[in-house]
N, C-alpha and C. Protein backbone atom coordinates (compact mmCIF):
# COMPACT_ATOMS: atom_id res chain seq x y z
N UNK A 1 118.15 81.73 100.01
CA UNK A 1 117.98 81.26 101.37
C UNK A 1 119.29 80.66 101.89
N UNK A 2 119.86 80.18 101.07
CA UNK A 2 121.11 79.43 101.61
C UNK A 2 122.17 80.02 102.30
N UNK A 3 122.15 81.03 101.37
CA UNK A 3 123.66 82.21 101.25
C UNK A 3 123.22 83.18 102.47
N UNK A 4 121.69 83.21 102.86
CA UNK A 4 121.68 84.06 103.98
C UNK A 4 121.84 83.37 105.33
N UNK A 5 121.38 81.64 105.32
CA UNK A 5 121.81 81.05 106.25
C UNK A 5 123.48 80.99 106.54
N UNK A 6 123.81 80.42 105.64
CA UNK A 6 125.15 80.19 104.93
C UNK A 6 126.52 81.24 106.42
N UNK A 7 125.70 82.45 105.90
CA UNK A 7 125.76 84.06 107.10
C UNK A 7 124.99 84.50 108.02
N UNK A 8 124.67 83.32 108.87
CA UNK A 8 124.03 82.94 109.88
C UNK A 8 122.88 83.90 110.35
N UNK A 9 122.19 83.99 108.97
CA UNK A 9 120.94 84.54 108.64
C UNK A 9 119.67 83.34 108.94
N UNK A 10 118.32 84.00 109.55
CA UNK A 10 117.39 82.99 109.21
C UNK A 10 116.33 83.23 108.70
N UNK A 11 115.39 82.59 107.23
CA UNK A 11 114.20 82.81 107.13
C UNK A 11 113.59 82.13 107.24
N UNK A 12 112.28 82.85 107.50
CA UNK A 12 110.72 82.34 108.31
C UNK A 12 110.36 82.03 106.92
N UNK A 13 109.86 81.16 106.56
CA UNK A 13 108.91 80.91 105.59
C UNK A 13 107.18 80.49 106.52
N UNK A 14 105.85 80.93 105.73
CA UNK A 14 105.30 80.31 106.16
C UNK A 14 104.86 80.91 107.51
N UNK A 15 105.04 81.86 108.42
CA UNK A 15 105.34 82.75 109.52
C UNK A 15 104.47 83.59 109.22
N UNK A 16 103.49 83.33 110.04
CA UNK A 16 102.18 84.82 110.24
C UNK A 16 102.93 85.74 111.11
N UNK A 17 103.60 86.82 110.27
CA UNK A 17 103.70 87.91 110.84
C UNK A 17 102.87 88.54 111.55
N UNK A 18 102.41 88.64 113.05
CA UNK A 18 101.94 89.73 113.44
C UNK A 18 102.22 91.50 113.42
N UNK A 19 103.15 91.47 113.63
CA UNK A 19 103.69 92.89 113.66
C UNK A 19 105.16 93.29 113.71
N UNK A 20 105.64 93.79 113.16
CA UNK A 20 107.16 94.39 112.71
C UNK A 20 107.33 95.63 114.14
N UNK A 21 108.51 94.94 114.57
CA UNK A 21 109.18 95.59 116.48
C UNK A 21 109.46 96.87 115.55
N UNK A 22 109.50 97.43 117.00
CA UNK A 22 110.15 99.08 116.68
C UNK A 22 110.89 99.27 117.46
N UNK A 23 112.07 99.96 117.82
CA UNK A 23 113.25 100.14 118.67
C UNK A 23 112.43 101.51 119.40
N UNK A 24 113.50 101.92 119.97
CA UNK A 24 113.57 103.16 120.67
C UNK A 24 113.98 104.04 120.04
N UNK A 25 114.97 104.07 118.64
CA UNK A 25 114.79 104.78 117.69
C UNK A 25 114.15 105.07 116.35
N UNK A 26 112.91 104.27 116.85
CA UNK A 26 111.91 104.24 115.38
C UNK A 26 113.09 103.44 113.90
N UNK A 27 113.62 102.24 114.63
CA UNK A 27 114.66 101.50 113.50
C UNK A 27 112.99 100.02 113.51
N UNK A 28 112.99 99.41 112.89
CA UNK A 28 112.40 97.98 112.43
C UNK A 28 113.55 97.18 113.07
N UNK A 29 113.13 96.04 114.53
CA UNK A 29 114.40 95.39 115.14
C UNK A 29 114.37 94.15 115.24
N UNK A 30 112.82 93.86 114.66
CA UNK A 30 112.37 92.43 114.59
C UNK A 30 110.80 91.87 114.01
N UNK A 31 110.67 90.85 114.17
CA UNK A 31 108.83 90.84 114.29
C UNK A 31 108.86 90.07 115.43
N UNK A 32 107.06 89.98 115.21
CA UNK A 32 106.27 89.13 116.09
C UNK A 32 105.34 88.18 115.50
N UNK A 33 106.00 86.65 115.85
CA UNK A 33 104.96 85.72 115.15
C UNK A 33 104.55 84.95 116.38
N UNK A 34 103.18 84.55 116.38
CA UNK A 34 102.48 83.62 117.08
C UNK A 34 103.00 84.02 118.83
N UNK A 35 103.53 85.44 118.82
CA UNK A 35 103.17 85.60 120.25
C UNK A 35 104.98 86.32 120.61
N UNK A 36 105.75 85.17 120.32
CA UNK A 36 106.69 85.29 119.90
C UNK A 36 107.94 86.54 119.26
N UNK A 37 108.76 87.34 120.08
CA UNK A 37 109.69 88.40 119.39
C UNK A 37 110.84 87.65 118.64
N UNK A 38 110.89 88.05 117.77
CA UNK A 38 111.98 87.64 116.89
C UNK A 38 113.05 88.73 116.72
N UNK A 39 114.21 88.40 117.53
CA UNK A 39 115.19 90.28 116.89
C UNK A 39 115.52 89.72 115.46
N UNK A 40 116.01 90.62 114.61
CA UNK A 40 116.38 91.04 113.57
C UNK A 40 117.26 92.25 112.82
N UNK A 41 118.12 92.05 112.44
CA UNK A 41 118.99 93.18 111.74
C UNK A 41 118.62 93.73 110.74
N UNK A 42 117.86 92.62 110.06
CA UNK A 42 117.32 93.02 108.42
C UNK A 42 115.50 92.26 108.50
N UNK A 43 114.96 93.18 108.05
CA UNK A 43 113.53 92.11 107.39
C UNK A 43 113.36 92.52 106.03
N UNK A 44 112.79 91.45 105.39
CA UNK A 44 112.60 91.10 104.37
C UNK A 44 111.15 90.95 104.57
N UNK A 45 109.70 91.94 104.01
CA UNK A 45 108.55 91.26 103.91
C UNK A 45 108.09 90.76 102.29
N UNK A 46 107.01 89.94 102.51
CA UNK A 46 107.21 89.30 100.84
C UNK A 46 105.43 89.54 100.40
N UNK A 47 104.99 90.05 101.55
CA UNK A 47 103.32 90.67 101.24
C UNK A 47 103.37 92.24 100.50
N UNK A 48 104.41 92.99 100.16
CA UNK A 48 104.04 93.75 99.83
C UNK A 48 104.03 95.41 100.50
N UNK A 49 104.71 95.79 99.61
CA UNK A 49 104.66 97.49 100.38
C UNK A 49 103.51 98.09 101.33
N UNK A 50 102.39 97.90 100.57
CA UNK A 50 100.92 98.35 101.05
C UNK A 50 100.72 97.57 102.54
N UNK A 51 100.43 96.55 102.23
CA UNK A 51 100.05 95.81 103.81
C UNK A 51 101.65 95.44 104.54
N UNK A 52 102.59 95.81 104.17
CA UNK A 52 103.93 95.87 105.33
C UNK A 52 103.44 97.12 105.68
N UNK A 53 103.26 97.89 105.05
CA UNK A 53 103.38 99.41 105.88
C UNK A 53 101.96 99.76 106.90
N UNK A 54 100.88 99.20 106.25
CA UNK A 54 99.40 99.39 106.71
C UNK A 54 98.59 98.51 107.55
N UNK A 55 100.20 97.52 107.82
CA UNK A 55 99.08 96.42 108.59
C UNK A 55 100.11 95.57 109.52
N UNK A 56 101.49 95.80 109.03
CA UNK A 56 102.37 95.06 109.76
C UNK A 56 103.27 96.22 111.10
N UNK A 57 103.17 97.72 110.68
CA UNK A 57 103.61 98.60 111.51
C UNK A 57 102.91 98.81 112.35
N UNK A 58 103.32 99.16 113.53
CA UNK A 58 102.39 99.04 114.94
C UNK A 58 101.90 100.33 114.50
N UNK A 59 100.76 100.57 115.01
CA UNK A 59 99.66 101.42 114.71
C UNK A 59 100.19 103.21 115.40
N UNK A 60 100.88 103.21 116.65
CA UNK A 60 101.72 104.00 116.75
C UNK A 60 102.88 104.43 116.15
N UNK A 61 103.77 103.75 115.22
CA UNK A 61 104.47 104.32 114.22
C UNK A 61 104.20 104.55 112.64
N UNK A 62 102.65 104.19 112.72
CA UNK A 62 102.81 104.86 111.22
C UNK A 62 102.53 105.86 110.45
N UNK A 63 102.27 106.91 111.36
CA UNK A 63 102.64 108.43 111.00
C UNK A 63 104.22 108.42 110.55
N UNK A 64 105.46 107.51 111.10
CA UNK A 64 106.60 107.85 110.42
C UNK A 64 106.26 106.94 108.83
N UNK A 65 105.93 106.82 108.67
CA UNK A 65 105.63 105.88 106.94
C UNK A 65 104.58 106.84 106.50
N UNK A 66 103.42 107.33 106.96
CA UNK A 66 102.46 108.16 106.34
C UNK A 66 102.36 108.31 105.17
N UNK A 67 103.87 109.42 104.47
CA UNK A 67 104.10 109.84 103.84
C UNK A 67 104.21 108.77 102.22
N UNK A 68 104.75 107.26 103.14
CA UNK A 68 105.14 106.34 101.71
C UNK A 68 103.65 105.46 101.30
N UNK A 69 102.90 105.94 102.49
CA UNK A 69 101.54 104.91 102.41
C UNK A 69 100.89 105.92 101.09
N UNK A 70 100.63 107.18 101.23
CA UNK A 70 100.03 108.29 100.49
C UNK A 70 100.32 108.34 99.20
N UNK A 71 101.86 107.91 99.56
CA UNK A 71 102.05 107.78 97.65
C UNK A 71 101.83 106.65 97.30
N UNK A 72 101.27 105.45 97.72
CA UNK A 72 100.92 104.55 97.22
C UNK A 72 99.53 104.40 96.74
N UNK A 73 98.66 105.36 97.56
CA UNK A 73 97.47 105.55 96.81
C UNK A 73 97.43 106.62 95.74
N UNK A 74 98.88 107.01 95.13
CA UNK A 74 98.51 107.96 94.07
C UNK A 74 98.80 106.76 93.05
N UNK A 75 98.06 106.59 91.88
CA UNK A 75 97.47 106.16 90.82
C UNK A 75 98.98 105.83 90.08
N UNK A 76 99.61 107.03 89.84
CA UNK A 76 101.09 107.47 88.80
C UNK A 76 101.95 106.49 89.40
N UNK A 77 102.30 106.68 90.80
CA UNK A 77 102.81 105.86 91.76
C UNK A 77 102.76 104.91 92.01
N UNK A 78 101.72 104.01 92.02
CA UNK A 78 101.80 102.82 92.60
C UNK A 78 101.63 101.91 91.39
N UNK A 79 101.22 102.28 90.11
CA UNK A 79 101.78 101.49 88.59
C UNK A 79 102.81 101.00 88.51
């Protein structure tokens, strides 16, 4: 945490993510907490592949993830 402040980085601890922004080029540009846009260069989620991709992507972009959600319900894969 330090070293990312440090580089005038900030983390949310504690921050009900509502939903992870989407640009105009289908890039991740921020979230949304408590109503609130947050821009962002980088996110970091700490819930997890499954519910970042299935619950934090707006419901219109996640046909572009589809593909990483699918392999997470294969068995081999997600071990």
């Amino acid at each position: 945490v330090q070293l990312i402040e440090k580089w005038g980085g900030k983390v949310l601890v504690r921050a009900t993510v509502q939903s992870i922004l989407i640009d105009d080029k289908n890039w991740a540009c921020g979230v949304v907490v408590n109503g609130r846009h947050i821009l962002a260069k980088s996110i970091v989620s700490s819930v997890g592949a499954p519910a970042t991709l299935t619950k934090l992507i707006p419901e219109s972009h996640r046909s572009l993830v589809s593909r990483h959600i699918d392999m997470m319900k294969d068995p081999d894969i997600a071990s």
